[in-house]
Protein backbone atom coordinates (compact mmCIF):
# COMPACT_ATOMS: atom_id res chain seq x y z
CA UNK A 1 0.00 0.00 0.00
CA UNK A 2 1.79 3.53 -0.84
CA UNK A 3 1.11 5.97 1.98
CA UNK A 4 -0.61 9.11 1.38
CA UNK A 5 1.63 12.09 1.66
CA UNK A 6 -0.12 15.60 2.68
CA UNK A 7 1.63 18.47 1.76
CA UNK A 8 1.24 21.74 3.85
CA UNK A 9 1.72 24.67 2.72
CA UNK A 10 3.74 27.01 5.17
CA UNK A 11 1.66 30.59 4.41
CA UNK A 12 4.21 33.54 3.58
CA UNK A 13 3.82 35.69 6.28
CA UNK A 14 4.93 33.01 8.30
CA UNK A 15 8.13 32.41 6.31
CA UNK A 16 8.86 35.42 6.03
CA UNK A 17 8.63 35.97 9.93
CA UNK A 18 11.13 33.43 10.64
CA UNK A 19 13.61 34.08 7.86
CA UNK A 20 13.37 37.73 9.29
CA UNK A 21 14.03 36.13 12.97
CA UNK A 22 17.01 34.22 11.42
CA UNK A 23 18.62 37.26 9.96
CA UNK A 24 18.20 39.53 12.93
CA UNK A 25 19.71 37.02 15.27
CA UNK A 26 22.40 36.81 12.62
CA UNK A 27 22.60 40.73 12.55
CA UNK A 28 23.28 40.91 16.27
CA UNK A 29 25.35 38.01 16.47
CA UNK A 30 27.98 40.27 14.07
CA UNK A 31 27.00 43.13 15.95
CA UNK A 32 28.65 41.59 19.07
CA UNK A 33 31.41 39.80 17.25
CA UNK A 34 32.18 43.03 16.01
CA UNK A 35 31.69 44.89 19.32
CA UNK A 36 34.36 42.61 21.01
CA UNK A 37 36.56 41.45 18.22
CA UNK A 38 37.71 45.24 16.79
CA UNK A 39 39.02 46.66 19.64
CA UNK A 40 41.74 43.47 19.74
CA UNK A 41 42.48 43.59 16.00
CA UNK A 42 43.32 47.58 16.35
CA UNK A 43 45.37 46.79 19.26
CA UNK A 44 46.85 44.16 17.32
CA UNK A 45 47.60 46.36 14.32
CA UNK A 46 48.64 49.31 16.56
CA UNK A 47 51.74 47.21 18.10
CA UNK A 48 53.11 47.08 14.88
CA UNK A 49 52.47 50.92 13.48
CA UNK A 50 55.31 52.79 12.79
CA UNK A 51 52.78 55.72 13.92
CA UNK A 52 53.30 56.98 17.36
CA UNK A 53 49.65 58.39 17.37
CA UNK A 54 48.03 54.43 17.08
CA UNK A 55 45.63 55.88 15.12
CA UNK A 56 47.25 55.47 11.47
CA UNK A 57 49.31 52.45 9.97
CA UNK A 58 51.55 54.44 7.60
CA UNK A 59 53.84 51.12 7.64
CA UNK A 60 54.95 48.15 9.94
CA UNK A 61 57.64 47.56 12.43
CA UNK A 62 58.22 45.05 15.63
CA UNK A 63 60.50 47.95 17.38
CA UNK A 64 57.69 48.39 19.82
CA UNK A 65 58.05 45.17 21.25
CA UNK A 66 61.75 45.15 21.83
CA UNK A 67 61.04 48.79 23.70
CA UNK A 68 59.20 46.19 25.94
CA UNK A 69 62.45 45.31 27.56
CA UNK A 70 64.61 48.87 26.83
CA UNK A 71 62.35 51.09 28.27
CA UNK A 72 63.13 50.61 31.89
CA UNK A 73 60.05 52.39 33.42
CA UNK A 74 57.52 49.84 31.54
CA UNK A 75 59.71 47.16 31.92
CA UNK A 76 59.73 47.45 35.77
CA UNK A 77 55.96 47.85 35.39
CA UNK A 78 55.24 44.59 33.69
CA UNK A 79 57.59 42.82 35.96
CA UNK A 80 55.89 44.61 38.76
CA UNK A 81 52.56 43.34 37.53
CA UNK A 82 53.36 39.81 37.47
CA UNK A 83 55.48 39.72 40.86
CA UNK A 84 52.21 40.95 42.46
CA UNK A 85 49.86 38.95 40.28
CA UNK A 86 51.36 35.46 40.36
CA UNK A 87 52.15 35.77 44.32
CA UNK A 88 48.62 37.06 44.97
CA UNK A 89 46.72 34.31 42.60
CA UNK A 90 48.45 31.85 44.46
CA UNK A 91 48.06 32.94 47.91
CA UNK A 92 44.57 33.89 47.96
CA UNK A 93 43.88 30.43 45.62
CA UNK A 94 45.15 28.90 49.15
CA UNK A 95 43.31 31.14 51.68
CA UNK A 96 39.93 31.08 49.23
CA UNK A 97 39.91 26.89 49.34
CA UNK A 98 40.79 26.67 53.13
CA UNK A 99 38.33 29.36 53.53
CA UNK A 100 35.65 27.88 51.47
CA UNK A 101 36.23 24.54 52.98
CA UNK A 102 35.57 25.73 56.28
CA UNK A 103 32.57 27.66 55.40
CA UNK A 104 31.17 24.91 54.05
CA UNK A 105 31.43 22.73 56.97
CA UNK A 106 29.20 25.37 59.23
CA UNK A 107 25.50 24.86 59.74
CA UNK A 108 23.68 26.01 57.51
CA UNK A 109 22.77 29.55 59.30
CA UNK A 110 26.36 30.34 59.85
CA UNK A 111 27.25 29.17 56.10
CA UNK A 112 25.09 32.14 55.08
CA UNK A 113 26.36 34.49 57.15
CA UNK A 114 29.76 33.91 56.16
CA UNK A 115 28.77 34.02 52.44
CA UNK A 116 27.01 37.02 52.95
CA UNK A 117 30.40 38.62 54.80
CA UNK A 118 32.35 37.16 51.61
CA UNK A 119 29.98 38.91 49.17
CA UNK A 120 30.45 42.58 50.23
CA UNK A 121 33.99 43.20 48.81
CA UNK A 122 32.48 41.62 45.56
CA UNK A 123 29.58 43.86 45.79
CA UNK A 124 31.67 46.74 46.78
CA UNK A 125 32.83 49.66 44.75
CA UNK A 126 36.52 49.16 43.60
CA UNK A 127 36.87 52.95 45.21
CA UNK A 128 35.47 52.40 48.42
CA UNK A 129 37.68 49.37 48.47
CA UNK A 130 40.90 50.96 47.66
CA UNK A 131 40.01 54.18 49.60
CA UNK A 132 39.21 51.73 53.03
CA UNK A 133 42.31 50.00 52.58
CA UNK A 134 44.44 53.00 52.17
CA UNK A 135 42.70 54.12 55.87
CA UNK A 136 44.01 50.88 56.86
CA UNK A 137 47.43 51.56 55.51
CA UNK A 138 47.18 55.47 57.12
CA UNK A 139 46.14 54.48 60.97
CA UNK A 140 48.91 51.40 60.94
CA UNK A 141 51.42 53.86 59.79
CA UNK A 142 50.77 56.14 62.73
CA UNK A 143 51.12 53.21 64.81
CA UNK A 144 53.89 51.71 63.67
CA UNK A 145 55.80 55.45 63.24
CA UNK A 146 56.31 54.51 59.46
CA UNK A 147 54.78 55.21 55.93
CA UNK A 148 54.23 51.72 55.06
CA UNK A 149 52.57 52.39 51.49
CA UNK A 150 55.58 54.72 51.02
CA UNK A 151 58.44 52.39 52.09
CA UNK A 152 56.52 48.78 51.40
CA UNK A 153 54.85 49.49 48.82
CA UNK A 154 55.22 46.02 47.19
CA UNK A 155 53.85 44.50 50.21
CA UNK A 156 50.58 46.76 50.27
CA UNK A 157 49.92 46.07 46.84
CA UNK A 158 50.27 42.39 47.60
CA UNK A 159 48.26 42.63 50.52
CA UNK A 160 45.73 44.52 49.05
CA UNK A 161 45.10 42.15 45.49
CA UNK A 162 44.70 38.82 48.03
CA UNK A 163 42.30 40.37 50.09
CA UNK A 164 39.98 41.57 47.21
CA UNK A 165 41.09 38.25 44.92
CA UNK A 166 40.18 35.65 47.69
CA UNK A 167 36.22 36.45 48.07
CA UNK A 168 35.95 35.28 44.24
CA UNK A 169 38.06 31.88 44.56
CA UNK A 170 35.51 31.26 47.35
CA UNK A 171 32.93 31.55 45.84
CA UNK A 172 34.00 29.42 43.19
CA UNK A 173 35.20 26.62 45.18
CA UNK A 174 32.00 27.03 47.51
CA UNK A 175 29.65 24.95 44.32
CA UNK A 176 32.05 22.31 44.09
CA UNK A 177 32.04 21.80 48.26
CA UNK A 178 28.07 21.59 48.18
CA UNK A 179 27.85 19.02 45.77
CA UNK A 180 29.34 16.38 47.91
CA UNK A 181 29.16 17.33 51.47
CA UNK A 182 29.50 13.71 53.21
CA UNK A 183 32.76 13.32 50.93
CA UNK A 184 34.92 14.07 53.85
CA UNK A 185 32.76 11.91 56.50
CA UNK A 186 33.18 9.03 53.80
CA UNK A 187 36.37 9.15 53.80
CA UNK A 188 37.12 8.63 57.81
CA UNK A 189 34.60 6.09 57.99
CA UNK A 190 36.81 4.54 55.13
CA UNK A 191 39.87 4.74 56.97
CA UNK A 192 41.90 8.05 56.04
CA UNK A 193 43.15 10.45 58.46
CA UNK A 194 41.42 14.09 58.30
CA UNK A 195 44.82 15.05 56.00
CA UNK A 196 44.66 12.29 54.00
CA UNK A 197 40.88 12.68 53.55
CA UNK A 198 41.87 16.45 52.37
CA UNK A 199 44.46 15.24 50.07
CA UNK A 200 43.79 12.32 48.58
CA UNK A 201 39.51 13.15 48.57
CA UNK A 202 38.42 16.87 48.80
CA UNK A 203 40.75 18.48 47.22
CA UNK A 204 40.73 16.58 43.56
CA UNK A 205 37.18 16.58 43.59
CA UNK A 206 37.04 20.32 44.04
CA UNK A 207 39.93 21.28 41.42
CA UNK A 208 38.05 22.76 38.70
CA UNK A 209 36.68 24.76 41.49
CA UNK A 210 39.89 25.91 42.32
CA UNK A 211 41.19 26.18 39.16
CA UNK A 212 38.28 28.61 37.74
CA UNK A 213 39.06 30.74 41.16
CA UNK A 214 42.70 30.91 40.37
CA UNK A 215 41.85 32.37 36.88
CA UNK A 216 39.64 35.01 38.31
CA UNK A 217 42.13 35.98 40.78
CA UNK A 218 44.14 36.18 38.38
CA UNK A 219 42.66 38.35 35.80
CA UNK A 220 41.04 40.45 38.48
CA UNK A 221 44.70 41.09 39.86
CA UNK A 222 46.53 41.64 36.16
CA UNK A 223 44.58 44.77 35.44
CA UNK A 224 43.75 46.33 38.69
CA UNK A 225 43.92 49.79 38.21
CA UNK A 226 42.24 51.86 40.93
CA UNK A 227 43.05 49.67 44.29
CA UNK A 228 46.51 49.75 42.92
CA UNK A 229 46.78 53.52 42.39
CA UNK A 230 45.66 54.27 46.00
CA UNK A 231 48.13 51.49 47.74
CA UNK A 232 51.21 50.88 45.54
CA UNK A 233 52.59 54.25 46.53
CA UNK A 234 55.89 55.23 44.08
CA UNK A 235 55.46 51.51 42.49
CA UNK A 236 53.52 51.20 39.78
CA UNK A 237 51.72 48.23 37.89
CA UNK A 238 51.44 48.07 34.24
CA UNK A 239 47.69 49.49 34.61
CA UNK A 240 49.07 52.82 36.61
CA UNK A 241 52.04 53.43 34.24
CA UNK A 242 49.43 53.34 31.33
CA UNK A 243 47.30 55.74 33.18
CA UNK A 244 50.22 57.57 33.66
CA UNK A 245 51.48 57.52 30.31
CA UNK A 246 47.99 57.85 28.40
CA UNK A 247 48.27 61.56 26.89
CA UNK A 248 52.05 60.91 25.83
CA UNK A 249 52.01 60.24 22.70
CA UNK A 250 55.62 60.68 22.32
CA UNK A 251 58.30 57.70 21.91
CA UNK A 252 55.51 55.23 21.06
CA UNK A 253 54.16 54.88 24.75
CA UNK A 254 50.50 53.83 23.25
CA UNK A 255 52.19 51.74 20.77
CA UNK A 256 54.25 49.57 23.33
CA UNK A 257 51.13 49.53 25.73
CA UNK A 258 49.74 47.34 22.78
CA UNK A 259 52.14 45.21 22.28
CA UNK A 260 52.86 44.08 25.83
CA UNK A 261 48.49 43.66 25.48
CA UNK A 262 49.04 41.31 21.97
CA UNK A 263 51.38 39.45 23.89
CA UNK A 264 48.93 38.66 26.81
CA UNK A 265 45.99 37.97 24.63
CA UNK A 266 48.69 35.66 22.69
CA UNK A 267 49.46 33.45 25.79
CA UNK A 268 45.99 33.98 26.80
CA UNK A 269 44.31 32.21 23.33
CA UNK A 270 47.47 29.47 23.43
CA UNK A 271 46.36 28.73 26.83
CA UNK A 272 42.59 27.91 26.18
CA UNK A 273 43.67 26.13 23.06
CA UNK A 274 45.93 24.15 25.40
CA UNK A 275 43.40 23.93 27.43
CA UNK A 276 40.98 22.42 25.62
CA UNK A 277 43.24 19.88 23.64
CA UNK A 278 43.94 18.56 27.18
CA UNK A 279 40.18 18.24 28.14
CA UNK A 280 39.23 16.71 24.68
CA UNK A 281 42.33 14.14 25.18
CA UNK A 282 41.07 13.06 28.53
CA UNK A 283 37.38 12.55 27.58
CA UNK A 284 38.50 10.53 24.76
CA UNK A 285 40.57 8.17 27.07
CA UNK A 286 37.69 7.91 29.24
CA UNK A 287 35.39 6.64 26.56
């Protein structure tokens, strides 16, 4: 028997709605490519402009990127930058997973009260941050009879990027924690010590937890600009020097600003890549 095929017309005004539908979602979906992909590609192009304005390509050169090195004041910058940035990512990656562990193991009244506490320097202004922690600074000066932004002020800076770093590695480790809360009780009843129950059970169950807070300390803590500014006192991060260096235009200041940029966005696109060939490798090897 041959089946009986009914054909239904779609009506125009219908098609024509959703191919309209189709091509605005395609409109915005360049619109926001565009919105976020420019600004990189300019950078990109301006770290290799023989223009000192950025603004004009008039030919190409990779001077720019050896100035990286040769000009002393940036180069003490970016090393300045990554000092504080690597030290601080790594200490408050420690203090946000011991913290988060702990919080997690409160009752359930005091685990929201402690969240809560940990949410206000998220929530808070980066200005009322920076301009609290400067008081800080001020009053333990006077106590201690020295300037201590003045004459530490690597150690303020430090200080200052793990305290307002560590509230977002909690909160990212915090998820991971309240998925499996009777890991840890498990794991005594099993046998293992408390440390070994940390070690060998918590703690590589909760590592992409710790691993997504590390990367938000650390990008929170690579381009701080205003927290810096109030505690860093004559030191200066690459974000202040810029700021510092913004309306000269002279010597290619803009122009090397953009290169040390490509170069972070370069490691920054190799290391998802990396990234995700990794992940993809492993899933295959599970299957």
């Amino acid at each position: 028997m041959m089946e009986n095929r009914i054909k239904v017309e779609i009506p125009t005004s219908v098609l024509a709605k959703s191919i309209g539908k189709k091509i605005a979602i395609l409109i915005f979906f360049i619109m926001i490519l565009t919105i976020t992909y420019v600004p990189i590609v300019v950078i990109v192009l301006t770290s290799f402009s023989t223009h000192t304005s950025g603004y004009q390509m008039p030919g190409v050169t990779t001077k720019w990127y050896g100035m990286l090195i040769t000009n002393k004041t940036l180069f003490k910058s970016i090393v300045f930058t990554l000092e504080i940035t690597i030290l601080s990512t790594i200490i408050s990656t420690i203090f946000g997973t011991f913290s988060a562990i702990g919080i997690n193991a409160l009752s359930r009244k005091r685990k929201k009260q402690m969240i809560m506490l940990n949410n206000v320097p998220i929530l808070n202004a980066d200005i009322v941050t920076a301009a609290f922690l400067l008081l800080i600074f001020q009053v333990i000066s006077i106590v201690l009879q020295v300037n201590l932004i003045a004459q530490y002020g690597k150690l303020t800076t430090l200080i200052a990027h793990v305290l307002f770093s560590t509230p977002y590695v909690v909160l990212s480790v915090l998820p991971k924690l309240s998925k499996d809360n009777d890991l840890f009780d498990a794991a005594l009843d099993l046998g293992c010590s408390p440390r070994e129950a940390l070690d060998k059970v918590i703690l590589p169950n909760i590592k992409t937890g710790i691993f997504s807070g590390a990367l938000l300390a650390f990008t929170m803590s690579i381009d701080d600009f205003i927290i810096t500014y109030f505690v860093s006192g004559s030191q200066q991060n690459f974000s202040t020097w810029l700021y510092g260096n913004l309306k000269q235009q002279r010597n290619g200041q803009w122009n090397q600003a953009c290169a040390y940029n490509t170069i972070l966005m370069l490691i920054t696109f190799v290391g998802i890549i990396v990234y995700q060939i990794i992940k993809n490798r492993k899933k295959e090897e599970r299957k």
